[in-house]
Structure formats: structure tokens, C-alpha cells
Protein backbone atom coordinates (compact mmCIF):
# COMPACT_ATOMS: atom_id res chain seq x y z
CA UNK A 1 12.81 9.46 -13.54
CA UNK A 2 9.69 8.28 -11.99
CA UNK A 3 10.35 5.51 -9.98
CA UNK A 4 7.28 3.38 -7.68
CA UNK A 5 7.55 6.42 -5.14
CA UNK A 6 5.74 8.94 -7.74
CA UNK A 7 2.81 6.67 -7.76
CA UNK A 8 2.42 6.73 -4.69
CA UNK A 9 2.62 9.73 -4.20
CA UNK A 10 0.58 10.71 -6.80
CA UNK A 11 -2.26 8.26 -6.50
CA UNK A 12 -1.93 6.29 -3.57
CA UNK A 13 -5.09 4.58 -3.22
CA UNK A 14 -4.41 3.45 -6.98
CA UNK A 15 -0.95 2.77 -5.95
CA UNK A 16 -2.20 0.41 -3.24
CA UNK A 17 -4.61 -1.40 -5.50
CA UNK A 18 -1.46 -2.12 -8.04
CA UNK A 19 0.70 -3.22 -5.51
CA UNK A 20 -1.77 -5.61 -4.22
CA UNK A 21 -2.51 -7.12 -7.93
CA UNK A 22 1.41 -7.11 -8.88
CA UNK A 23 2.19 -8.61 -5.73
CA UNK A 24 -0.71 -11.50 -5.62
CA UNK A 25 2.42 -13.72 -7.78
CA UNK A 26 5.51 -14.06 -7.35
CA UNK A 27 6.46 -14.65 -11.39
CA UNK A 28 5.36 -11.91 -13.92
CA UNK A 29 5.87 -11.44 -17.65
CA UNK A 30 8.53 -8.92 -19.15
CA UNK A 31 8.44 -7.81 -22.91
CA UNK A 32 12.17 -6.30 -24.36
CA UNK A 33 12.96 -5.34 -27.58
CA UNK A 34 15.38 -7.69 -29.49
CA UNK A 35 18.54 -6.69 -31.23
CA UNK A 36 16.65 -6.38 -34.13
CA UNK A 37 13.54 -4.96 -32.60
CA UNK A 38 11.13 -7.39 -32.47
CA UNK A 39 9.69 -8.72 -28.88
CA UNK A 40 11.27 -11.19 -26.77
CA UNK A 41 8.45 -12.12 -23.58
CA UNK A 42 9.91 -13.98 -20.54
CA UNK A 43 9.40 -14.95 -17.21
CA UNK A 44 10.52 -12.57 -14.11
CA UNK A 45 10.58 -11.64 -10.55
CA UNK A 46 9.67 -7.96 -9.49
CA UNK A 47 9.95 -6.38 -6.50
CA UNK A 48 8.64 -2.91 -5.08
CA UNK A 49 11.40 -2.38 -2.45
CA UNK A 50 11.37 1.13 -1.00
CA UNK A 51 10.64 3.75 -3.15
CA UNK A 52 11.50 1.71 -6.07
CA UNK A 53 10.45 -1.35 -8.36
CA UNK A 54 13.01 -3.86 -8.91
CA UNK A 55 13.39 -6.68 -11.31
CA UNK A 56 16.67 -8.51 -11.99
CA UNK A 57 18.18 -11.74 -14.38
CA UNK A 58 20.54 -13.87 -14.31
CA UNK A 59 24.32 -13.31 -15.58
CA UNK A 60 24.13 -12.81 -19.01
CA UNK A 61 20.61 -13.42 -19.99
CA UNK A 62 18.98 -12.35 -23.32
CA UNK A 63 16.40 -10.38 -21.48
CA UNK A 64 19.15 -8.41 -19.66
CA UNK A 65 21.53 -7.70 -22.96
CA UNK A 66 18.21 -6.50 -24.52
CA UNK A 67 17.76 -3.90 -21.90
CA UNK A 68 21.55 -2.90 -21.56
CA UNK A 69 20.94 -1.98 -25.45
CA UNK A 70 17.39 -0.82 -25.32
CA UNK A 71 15.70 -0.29 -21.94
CA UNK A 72 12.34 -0.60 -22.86
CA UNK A 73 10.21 -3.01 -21.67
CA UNK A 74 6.70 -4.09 -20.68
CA UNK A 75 5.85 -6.02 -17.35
CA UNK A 76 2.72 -7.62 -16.84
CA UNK A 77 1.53 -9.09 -13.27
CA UNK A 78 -0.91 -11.92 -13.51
CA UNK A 79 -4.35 -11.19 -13.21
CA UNK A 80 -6.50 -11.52 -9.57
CA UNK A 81 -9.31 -13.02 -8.36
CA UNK A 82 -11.70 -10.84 -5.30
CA UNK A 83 -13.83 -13.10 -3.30
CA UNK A 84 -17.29 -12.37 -3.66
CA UNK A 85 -17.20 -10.11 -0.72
CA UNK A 86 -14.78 -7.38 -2.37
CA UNK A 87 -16.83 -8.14 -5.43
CA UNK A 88 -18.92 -4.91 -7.09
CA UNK A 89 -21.21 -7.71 -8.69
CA UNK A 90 -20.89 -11.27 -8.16
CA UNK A 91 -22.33 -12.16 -11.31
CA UNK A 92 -19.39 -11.26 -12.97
CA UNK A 93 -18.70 -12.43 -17.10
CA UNK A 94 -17.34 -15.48 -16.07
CA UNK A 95 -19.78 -16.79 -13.80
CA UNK A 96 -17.44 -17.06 -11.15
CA UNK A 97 -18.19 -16.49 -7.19
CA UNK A 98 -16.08 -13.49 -7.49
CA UNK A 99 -15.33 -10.59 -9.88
CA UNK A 100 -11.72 -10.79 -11.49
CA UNK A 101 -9.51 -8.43 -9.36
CA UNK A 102 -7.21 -6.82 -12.74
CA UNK A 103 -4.33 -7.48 -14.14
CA UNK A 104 -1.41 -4.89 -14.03
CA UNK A 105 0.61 -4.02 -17.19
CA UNK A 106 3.54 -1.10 -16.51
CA UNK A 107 5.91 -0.06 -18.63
CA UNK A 108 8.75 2.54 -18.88
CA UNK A 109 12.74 2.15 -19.15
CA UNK A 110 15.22 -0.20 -17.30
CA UNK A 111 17.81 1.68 -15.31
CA UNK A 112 20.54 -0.53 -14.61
CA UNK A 113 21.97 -0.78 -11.26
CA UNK A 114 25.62 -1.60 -10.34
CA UNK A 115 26.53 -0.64 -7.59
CA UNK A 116 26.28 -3.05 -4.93
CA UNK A 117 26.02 -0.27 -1.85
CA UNK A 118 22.68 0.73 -3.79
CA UNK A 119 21.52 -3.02 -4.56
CA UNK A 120 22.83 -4.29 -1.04
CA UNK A 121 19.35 -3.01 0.90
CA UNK A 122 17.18 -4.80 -1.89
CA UNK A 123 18.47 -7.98 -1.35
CA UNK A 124 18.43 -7.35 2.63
CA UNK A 125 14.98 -6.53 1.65
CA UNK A 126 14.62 -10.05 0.19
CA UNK A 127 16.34 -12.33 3.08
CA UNK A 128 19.58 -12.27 0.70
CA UNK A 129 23.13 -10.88 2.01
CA UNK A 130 24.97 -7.87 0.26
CA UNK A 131 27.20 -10.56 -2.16
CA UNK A 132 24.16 -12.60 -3.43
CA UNK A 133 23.40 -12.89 -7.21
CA UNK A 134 27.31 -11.61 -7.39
CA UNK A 135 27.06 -11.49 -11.25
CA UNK A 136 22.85 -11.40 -11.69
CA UNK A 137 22.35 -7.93 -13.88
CA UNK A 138 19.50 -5.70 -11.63
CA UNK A 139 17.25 -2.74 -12.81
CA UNK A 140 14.67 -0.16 -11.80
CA UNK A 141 11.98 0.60 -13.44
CA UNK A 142 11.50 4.24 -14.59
CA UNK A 143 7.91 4.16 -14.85
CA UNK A 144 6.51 5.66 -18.13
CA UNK A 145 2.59 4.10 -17.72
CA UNK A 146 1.06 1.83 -15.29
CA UNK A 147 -2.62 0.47 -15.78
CA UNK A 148 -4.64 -1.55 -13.89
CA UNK A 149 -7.23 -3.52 -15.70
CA UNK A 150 -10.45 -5.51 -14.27
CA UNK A 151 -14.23 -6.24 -15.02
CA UNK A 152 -16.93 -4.05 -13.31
CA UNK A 153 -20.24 -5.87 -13.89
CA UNK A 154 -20.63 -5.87 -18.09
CA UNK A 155 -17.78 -3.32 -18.49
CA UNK A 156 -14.09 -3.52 -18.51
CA UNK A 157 -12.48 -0.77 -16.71
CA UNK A 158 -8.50 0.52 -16.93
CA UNK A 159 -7.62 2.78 -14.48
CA UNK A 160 -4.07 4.67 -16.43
CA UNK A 161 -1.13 6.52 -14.71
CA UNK A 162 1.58 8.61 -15.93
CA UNK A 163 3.49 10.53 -14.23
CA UNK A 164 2.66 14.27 -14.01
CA UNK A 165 -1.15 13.49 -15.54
CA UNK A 166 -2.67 11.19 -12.71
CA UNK A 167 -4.98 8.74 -13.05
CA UNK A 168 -7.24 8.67 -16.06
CA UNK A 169 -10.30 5.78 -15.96
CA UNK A 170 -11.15 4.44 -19.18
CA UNK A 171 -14.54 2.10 -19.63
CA UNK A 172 -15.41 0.14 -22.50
CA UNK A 173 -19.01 -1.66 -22.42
């Protein structure tokens, strides 16, 4: 299982740059599969916390009975904005002051977590105590691909991890 740890261990300065564009907003996007396999996309907190990333739902939720049956899923953090300062070219394709920042997609398999010794430091983590979200379903990601995605001048750039292989940096002009 790969969980947040092997990226950063791996790849830290990458690791770092995802981070900060996952963390930039607090609600992301989460594809699961459906009973019948097509894609169900809703709304979600996630969480690095420690050496792993955390997302939860509520008791009983569609998105969580899709990923006690099949734990694939997508998760997509908004994108960012750099000021002009962080900014490789300020002219970016938008005409903005700044350069858009990325967007992080990662993806991989939902490991359900039930025992409340193990999910007791998240929500410490969080402000919560060790009996909050009693019946809320939580996961960790086992991290099959994370890419971060952003415009360098004219091109769009997509930095790719998976565990074991690195990073790989793809550009399309």
C-alpha cells in the first residue's frame, strides 16, 4: 500500500508542491464507481494527517457504499492561483497577474478504517475528540497515481507519480 508517506519520500519537493495545491481548499471532488459501474462525482473533505491521506462521509452515504463495494476512486483538489511573484511568466493564457498554480488529481483504492484507536489521532489532528463522527465511514487512500497539473508559459505541464517509478513530467504545447 502506498499511502501519502511514499510520496514523500519518494519525491518530496513534488510532494510539497501537491500538498500545497490539495490543501489551498478545504472541499475537493471524489469520483466512485456505482453499483453498476458508471461514475458517481461528489463533494469531499481530505486530509493528509501523518503519513497518510484521509477522506471520510457521512453514515451511510452513496459515496461510501460505493467504496465499501469497489474502492476505486478519483480525487481532484481545486485548481491554484501563484501571485505574479511565484509566477514563471506572468503573461500566462489567461491574462491573469499570475500563472495558474495546478490542479491535483490522485487516485488509487479506499482502505476503510474502523477502528477508532487508529482514527482517534486523525480527528485529534482535526480539533475533534476520539467519539466524533461516531457512525461517519473513514478511508485512506492507497495511492495508485498522483499528478499535478499547471500552465508554464504556452505549455501545459503534468508532473506524474507512482509509486516505485517517480516522477515522470509530461508537456504538451
Amino acid at each position: 500500500m502506498a499511502g501519502w508517506h511514499e510520496v514523500v519520500e519518494s519525491a518530496p519537493e513534488f510532494a510539497a508542491r501537491v500538498r500545497e495545491s490539495f490543501e489551498s481548499h478545504k472541499h475537493k471532488t471524489i469520483a466512485t464507481l456505482r453499483k453498476d459501474g458508471s461514475p458517481r462525482v461528489s463533494g469531499i473533505e481530505a486530509y493528509v494527517i501523518g503519513d497518510d491521506l484521509w477522506f471520510g462521509s457521512m453514515p451511510g452515504a452513496l459515496k461510501a457504499r460505493d467504496l465499501r463495494r469497489d474502492p476505486r476512486f478519483a480525487l481532484h483538489g481545486p485548481p491554484v492561483l501563484l501571485d505574479a511573484a511565484e509566477s514563471t511568466d506572468s503573461a500566462d493564457v489567461s491574462g491573469s497577474a499570475g500563472s495558474p498554480g495546478g490542479d491535483t488529481k490522485l487516485s488509487g483504492y479506499a482502505v476503510e478504517v474502523t477502528d477508532r484507536d487508529r482514527i482517534a489521532p486523525m480527528l485529534a489532528a482535526r480539533g475533534f475528540g476520539p467519539d466524533a463522527f461516531s457512525e461517519s465511514h473513514f478511508f485512506i487512500a492507497d495511492i495508485r497515481e498522483v499528478v499535478l497539473t499547471r500552465i508554464e508559459g504556452s505549455a501545459m505541464v503534468m508532473d506524474l507519480w507512482r509509486p516505485g517509478q517517480g516522477v515522470r513530467r509530461l508537456q504538451r504545447v
